[in-house]
C-alpha atoms as a PDB file:
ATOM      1  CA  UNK A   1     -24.153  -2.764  -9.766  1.00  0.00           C
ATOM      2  CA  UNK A   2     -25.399  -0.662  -6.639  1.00  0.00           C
ATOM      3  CA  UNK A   3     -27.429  -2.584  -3.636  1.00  0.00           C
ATOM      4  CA  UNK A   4     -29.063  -1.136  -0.850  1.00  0.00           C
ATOM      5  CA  UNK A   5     -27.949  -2.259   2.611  1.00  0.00           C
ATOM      6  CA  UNK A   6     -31.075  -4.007   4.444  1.00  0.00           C
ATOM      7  CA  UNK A   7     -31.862  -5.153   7.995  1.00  0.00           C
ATOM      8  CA  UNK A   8     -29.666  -8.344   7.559  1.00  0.00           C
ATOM      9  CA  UNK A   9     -26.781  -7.236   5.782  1.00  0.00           C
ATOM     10  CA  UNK A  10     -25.857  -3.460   6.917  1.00  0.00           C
ATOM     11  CA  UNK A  11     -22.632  -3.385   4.514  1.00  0.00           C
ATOM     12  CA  UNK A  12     -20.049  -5.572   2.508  1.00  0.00           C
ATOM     13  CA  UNK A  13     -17.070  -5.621   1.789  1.00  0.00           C
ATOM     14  CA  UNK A  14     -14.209  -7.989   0.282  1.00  0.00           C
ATOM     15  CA  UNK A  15     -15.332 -11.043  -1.970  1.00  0.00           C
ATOM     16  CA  UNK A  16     -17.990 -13.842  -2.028  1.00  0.00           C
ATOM     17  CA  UNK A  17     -18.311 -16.302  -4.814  1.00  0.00           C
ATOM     18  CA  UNK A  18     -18.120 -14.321  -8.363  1.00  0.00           C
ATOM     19  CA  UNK A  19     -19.206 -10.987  -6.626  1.00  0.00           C
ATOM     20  CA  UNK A  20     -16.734  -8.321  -4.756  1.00  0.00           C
ATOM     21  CA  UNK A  21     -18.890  -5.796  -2.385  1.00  0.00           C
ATOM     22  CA  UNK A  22     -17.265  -2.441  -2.183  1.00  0.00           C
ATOM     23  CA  UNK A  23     -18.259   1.541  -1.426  1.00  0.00           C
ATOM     24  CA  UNK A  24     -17.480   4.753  -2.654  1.00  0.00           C
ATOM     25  CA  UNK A  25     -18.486   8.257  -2.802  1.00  0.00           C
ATOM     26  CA  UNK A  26     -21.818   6.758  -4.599  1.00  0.00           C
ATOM     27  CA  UNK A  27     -22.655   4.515  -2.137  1.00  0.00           C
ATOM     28  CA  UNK A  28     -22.476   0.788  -2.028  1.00  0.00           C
ATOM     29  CA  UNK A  29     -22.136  -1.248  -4.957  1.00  0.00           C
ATOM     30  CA  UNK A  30     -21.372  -4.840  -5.891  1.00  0.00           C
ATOM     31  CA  UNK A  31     -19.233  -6.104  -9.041  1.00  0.00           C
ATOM     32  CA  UNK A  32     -17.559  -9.099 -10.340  1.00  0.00           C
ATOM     33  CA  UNK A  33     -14.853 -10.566  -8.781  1.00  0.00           C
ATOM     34  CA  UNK A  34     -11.631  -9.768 -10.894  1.00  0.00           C
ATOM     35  CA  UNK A  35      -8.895 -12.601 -10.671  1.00  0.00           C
ATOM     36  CA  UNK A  36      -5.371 -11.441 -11.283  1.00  0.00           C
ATOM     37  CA  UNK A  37      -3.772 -12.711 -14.206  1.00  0.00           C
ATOM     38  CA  UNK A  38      -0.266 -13.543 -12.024  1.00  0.00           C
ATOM     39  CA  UNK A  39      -0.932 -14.695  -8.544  1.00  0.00           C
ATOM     40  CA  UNK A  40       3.057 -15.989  -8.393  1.00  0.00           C
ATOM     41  CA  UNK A  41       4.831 -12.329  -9.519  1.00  0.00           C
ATOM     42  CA  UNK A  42       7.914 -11.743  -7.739  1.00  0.00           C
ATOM     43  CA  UNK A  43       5.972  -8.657  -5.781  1.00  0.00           C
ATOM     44  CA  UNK A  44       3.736 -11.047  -4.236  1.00  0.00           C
ATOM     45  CA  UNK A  45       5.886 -13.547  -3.428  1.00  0.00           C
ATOM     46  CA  UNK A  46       8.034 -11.542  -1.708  1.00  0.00           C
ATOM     47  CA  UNK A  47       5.382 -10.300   0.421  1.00  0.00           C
ATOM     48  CA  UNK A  48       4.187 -14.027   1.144  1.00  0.00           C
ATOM     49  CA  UNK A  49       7.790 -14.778   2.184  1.00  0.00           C
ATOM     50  CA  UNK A  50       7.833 -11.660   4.425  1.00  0.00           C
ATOM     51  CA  UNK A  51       4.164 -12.885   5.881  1.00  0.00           C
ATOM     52  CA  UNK A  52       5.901 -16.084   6.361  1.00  0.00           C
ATOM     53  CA  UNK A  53       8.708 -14.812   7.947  1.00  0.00           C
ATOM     54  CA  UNK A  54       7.261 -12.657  10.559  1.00  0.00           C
ATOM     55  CA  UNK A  55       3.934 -15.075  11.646  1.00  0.00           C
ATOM     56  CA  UNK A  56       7.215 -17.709  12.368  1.00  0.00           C
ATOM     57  CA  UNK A  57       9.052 -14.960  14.392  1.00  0.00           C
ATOM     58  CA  UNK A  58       6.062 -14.542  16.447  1.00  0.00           C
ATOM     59  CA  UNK A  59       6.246 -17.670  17.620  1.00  0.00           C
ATOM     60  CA  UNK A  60       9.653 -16.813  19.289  1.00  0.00           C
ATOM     61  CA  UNK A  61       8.507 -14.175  21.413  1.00  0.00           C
ATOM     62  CA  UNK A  62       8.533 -14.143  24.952  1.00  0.00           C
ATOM     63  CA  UNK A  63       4.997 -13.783  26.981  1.00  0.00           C
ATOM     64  CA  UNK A  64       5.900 -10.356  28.069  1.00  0.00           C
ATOM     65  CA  UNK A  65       6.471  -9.290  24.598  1.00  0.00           C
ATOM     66  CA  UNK A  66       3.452 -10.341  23.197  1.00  0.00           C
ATOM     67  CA  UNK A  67       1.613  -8.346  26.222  1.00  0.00           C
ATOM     68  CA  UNK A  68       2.728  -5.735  25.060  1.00  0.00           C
ATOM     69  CA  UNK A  69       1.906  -6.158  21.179  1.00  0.00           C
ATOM     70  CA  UNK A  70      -1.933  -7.081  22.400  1.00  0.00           C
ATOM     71  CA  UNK A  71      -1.515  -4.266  24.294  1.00  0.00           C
ATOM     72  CA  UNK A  72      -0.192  -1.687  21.682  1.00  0.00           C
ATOM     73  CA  UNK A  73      -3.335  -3.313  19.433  1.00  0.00           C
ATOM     74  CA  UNK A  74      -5.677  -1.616  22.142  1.00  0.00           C
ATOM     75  CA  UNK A  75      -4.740   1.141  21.816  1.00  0.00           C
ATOM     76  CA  UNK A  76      -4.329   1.410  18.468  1.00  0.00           C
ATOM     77  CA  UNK A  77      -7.107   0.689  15.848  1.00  0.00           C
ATOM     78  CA  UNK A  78      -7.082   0.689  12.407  1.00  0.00           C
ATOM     79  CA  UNK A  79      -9.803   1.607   9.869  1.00  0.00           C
ATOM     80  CA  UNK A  80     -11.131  -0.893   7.872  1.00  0.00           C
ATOM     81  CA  UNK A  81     -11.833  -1.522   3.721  1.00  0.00           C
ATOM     82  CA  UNK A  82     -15.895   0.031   5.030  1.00  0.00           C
ATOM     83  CA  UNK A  83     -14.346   3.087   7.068  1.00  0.00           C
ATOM     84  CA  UNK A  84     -15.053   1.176  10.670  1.00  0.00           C
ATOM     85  CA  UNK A  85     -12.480   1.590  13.028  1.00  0.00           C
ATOM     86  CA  UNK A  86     -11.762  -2.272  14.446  1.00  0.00           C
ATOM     87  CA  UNK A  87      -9.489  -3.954  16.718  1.00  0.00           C
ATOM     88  CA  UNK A  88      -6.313  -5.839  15.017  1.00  0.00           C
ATOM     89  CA  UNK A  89      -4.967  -8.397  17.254  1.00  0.00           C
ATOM     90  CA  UNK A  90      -1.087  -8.020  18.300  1.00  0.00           C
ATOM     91  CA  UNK A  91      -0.341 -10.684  16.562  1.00  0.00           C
ATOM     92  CA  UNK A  92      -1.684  -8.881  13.116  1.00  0.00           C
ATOM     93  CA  UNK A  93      -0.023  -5.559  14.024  1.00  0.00           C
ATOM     94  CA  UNK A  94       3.558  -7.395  14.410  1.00  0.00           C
ATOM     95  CA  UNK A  95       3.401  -9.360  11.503  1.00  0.00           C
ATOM     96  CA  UNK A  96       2.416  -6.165   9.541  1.00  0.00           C
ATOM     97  CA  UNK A  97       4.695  -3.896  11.061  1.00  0.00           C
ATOM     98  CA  UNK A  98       7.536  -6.274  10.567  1.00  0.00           C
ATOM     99  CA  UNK A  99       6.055  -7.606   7.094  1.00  0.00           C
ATOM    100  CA  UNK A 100       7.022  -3.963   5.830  1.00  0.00           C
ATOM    101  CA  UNK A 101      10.499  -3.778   7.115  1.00  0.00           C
ATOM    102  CA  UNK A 102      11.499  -6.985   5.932  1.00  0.00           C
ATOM    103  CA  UNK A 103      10.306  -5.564   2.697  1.00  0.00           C
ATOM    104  CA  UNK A 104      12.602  -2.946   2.964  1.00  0.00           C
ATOM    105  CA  UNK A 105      15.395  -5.579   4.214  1.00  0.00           C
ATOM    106  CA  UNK A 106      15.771  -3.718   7.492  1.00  0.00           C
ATOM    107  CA  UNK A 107      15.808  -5.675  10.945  1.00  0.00           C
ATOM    108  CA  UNK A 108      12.685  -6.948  12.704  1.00  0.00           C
ATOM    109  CA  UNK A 109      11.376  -5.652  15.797  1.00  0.00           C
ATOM    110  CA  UNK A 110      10.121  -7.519  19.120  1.00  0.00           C
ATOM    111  CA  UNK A 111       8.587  -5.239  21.167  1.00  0.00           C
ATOM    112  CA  UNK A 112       6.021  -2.368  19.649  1.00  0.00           C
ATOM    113  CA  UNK A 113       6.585   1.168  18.501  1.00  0.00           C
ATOM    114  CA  UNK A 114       5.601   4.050  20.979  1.00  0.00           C
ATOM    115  CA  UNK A 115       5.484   6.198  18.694  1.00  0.00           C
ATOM    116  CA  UNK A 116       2.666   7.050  15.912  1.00  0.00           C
ATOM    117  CA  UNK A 117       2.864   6.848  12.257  1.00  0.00           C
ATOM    118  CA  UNK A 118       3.728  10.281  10.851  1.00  0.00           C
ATOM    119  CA  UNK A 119       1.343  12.430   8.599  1.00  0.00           C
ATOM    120  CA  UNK A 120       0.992  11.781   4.997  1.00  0.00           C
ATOM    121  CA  UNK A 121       2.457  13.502   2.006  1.00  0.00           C
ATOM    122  CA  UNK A 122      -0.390  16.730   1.783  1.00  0.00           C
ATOM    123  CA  UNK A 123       0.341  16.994  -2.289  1.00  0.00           C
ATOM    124  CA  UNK A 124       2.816  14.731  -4.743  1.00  0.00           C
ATOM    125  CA  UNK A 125       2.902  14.975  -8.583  1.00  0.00           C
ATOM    126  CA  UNK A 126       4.143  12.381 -10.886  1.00  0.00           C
ATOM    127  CA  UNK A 127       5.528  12.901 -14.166  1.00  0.00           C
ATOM    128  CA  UNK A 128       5.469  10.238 -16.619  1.00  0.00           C
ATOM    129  CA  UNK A 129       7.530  10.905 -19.917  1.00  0.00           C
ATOM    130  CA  UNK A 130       9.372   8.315 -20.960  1.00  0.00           C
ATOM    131  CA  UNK A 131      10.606   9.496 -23.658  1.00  0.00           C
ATOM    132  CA  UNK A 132      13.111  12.691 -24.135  1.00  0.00           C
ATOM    133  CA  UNK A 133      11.323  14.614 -20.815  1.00  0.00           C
ATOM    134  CA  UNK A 134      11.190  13.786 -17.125  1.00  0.00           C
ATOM    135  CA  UNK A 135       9.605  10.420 -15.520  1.00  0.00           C
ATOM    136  CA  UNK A 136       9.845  11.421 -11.705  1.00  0.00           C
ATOM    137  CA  UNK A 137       7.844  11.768  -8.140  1.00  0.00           C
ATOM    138  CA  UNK A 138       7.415  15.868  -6.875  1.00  0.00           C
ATOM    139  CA  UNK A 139       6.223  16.081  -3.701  1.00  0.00           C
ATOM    140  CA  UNK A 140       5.491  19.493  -1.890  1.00  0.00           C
ATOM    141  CA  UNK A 141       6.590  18.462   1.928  1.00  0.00           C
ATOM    142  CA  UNK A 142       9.755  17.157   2.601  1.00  0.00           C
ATOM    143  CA  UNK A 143      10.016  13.496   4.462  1.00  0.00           C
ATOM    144  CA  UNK A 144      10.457  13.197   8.343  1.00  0.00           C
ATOM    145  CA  UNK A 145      13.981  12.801   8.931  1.00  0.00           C
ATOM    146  CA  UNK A 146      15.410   9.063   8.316  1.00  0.00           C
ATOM    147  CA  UNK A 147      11.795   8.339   6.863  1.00  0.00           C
ATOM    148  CA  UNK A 148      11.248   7.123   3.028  1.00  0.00           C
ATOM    149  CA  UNK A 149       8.147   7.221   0.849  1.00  0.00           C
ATOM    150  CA  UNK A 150       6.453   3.876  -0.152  1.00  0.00           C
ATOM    151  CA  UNK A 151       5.213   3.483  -3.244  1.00  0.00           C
ATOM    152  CA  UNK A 152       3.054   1.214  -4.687  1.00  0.00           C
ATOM    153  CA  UNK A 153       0.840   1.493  -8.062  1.00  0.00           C
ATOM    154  CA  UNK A 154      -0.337  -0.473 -11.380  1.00  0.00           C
ATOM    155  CA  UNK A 155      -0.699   0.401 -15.044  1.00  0.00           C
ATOM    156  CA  UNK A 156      -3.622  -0.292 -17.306  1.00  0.00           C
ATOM    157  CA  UNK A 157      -4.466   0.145 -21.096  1.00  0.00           C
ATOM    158  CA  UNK A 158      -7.702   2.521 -20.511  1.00  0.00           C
ATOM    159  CA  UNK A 159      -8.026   5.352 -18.610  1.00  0.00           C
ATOM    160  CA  UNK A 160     -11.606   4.861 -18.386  1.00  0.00           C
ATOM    161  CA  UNK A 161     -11.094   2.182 -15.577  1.00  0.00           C
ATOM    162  CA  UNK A 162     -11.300   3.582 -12.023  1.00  0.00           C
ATOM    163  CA  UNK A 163     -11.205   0.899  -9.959  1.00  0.00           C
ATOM    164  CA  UNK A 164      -7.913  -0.529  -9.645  1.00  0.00           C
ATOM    165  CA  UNK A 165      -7.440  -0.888  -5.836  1.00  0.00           C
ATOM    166  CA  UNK A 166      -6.852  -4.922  -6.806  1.00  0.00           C
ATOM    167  CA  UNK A 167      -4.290  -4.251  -9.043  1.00  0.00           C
ATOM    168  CA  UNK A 168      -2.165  -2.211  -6.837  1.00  0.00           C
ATOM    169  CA  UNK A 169       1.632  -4.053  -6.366  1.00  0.00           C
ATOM    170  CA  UNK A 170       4.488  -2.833  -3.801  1.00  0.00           C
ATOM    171  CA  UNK A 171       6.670  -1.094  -5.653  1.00  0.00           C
ATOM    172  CA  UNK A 172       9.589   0.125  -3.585  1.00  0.00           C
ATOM    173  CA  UNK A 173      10.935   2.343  -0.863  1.00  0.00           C
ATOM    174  CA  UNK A 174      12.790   5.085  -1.693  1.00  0.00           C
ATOM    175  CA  UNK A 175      15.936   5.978  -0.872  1.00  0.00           C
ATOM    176  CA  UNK A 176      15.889   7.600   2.810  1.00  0.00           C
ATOM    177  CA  UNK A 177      15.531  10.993   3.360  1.00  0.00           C
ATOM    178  CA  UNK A 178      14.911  11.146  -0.216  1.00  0.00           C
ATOM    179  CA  UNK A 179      14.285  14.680  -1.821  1.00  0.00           C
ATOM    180  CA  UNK A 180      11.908  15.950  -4.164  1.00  0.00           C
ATOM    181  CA  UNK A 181      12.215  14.703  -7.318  1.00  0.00           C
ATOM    182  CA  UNK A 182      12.556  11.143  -7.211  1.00  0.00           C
ATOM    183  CA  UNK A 183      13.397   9.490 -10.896  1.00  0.00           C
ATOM    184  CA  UNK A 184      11.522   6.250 -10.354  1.00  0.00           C
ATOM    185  CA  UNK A 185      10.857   4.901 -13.769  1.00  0.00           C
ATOM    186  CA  UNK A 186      13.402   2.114 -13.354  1.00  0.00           C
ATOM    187  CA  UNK A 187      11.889   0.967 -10.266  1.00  0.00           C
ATOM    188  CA  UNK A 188       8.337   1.124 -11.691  1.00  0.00           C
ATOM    189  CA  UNK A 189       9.025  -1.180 -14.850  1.00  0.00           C
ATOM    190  CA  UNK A 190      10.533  -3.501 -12.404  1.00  0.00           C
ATOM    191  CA  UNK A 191       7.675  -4.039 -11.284  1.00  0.00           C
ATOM    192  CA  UNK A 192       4.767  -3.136 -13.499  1.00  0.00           C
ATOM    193  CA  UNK A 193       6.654  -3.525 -17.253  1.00  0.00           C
ATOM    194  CA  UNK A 194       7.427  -1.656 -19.674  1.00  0.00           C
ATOM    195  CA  UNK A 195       4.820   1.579 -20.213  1.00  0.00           C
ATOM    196  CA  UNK A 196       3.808   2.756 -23.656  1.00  0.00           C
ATOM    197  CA  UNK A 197       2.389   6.186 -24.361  1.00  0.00           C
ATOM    198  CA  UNK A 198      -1.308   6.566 -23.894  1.00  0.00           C
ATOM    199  CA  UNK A 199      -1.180   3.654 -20.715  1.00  0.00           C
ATOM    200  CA  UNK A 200      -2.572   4.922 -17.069  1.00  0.00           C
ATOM    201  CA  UNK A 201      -0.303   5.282 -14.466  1.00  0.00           C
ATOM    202  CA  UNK A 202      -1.755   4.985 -11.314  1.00  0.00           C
ATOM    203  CA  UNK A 203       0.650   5.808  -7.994  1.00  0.00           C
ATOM    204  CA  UNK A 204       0.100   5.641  -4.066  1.00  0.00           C
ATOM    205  CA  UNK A 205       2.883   7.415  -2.098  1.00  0.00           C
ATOM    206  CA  UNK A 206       2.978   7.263   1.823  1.00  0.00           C
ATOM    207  CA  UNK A 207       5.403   7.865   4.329  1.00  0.00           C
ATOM    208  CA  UNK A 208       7.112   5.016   5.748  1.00  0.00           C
ATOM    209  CA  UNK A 209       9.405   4.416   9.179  1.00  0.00           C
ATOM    210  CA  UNK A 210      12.174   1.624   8.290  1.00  0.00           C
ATOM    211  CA  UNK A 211      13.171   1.544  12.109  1.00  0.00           C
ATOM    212  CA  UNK A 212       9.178   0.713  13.227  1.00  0.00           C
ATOM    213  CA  UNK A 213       7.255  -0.406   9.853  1.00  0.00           C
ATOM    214  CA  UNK A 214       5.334   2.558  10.386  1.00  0.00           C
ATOM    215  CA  UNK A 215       3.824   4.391   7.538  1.00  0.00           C
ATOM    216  CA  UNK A 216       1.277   7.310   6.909  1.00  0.00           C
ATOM    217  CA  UNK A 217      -1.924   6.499   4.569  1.00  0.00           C
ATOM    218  CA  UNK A 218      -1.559   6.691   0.927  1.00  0.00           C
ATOM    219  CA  UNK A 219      -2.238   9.718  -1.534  1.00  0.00           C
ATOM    220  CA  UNK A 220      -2.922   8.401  -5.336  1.00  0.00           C
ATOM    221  CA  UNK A 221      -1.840  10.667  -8.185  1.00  0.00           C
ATOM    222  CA  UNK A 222      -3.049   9.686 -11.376  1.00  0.00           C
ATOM    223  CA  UNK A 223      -1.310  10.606 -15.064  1.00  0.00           C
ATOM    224  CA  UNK A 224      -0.869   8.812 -18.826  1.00  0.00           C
ATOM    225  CA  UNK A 225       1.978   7.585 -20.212  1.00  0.00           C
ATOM    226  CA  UNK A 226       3.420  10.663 -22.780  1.00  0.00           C
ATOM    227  CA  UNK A 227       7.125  10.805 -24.749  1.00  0.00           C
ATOM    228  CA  UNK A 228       8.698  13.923 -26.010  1.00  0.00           C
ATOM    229  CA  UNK A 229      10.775  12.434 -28.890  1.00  0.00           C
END
């Protein structure tokens, strides 16, 4: 259902009650709030532990450290789920920074990145044959050197739903450096299940850092489920 913004509520966004506030290219709209069927898979507890983790860690930090994390948070804003561009605290860009790296089982870091994340992937294709043909990730660009693309997506039975940002699940990093032509259909079931033909696919690729937990925004790609017996 669309709303129109008013003089007491400019815009929504996230959840409240039974109703989820959102935007997109039609404007703002309002819909109801879609509970996942899992809230203990292994993807999300895995990225609970590595929340866990990293808010502890924080705690360990020395004062100058943490300057420099509030500092790095100044000077670096993010853009939020309304297209705003806000303030993160240092302690939210350390613990999701590091969050990502422990992900990746790489080694936390104390003090912030100087660096900035690196562009995204301009074009990537998916494939999705599971049968006889190919099931693998094209992408036109290659990666920054020592970089790997992160990749996160979900399945569903219709490909007349659209909205599926609250189904998305980490799926994995790639392999570094990793060339075009990435066969990812084992680490996709991992994750997702089992596909049958006629099943959405829907993928988000981005480029991430392992040394800083640095990563470009995400590009979808969109494709059903086929087999060529």
């Amino acid at each position: 259902m669309k709303f129109t913004p008013g003089p007491i509520i400019g815009a929504a966004s996230g959840s409240a009650g039974g109703n989820t506030f959102s935007h997109n290219k039609g404007g703002p709209y309002m819909r109801t709030r879609a509970i996942p069927t899992n809230p203990n898979s292994t993807s999300q507890l895995q990225r609970r532990a590595a929340l866990a983790t990293t808010s502890q860690a924080w705690s360990a930090l020395t004062g100058i450290q943490r300057d420099a994390w509030a500092s790095y948070a100044q000077q670096n804003p993010v853009v939020n789920a309304l297209g705003s561009s806000i303030l993160l605290s240092g302690h939210q860009h350390y613990v999701g920074l590091n969050s990502r790296i422990l992900l990746d089982a790489g080694t936390q870091i104390a003090v912030p990145p100087v660096v900035s994340a690196d562009p995204a992937l301009r074009t990537f294709t998916q494939t999705t044959d599971i049968g006889a043909g190919t099931f693998e990730m094209a992408f036109t660009d290659a990666l920054v050197s020592g970089n790997k693309i992160e990749l996160r997506g979900a399945i569903v039975n219709s490909a007349g739903i659209k909205y599926v940002k609250n189904l998305m699940k980490h799926i994995a990093f790639s392999p570094v450096d990793q060339a075009t032509g990435w066969s990812n259909l084992t680490a996709i079931e991992a994750v997702l299940g089992t596909m049958t033909v006629g099943q959405t696919l829907h993928l988000e690729a981005a480029q991430f850092t392992p040394a800083n937990g640095l990563r470009s925004p995400f590009l979808r790609y969109t494709s059903e489920i086929v087999s060529t017996v």
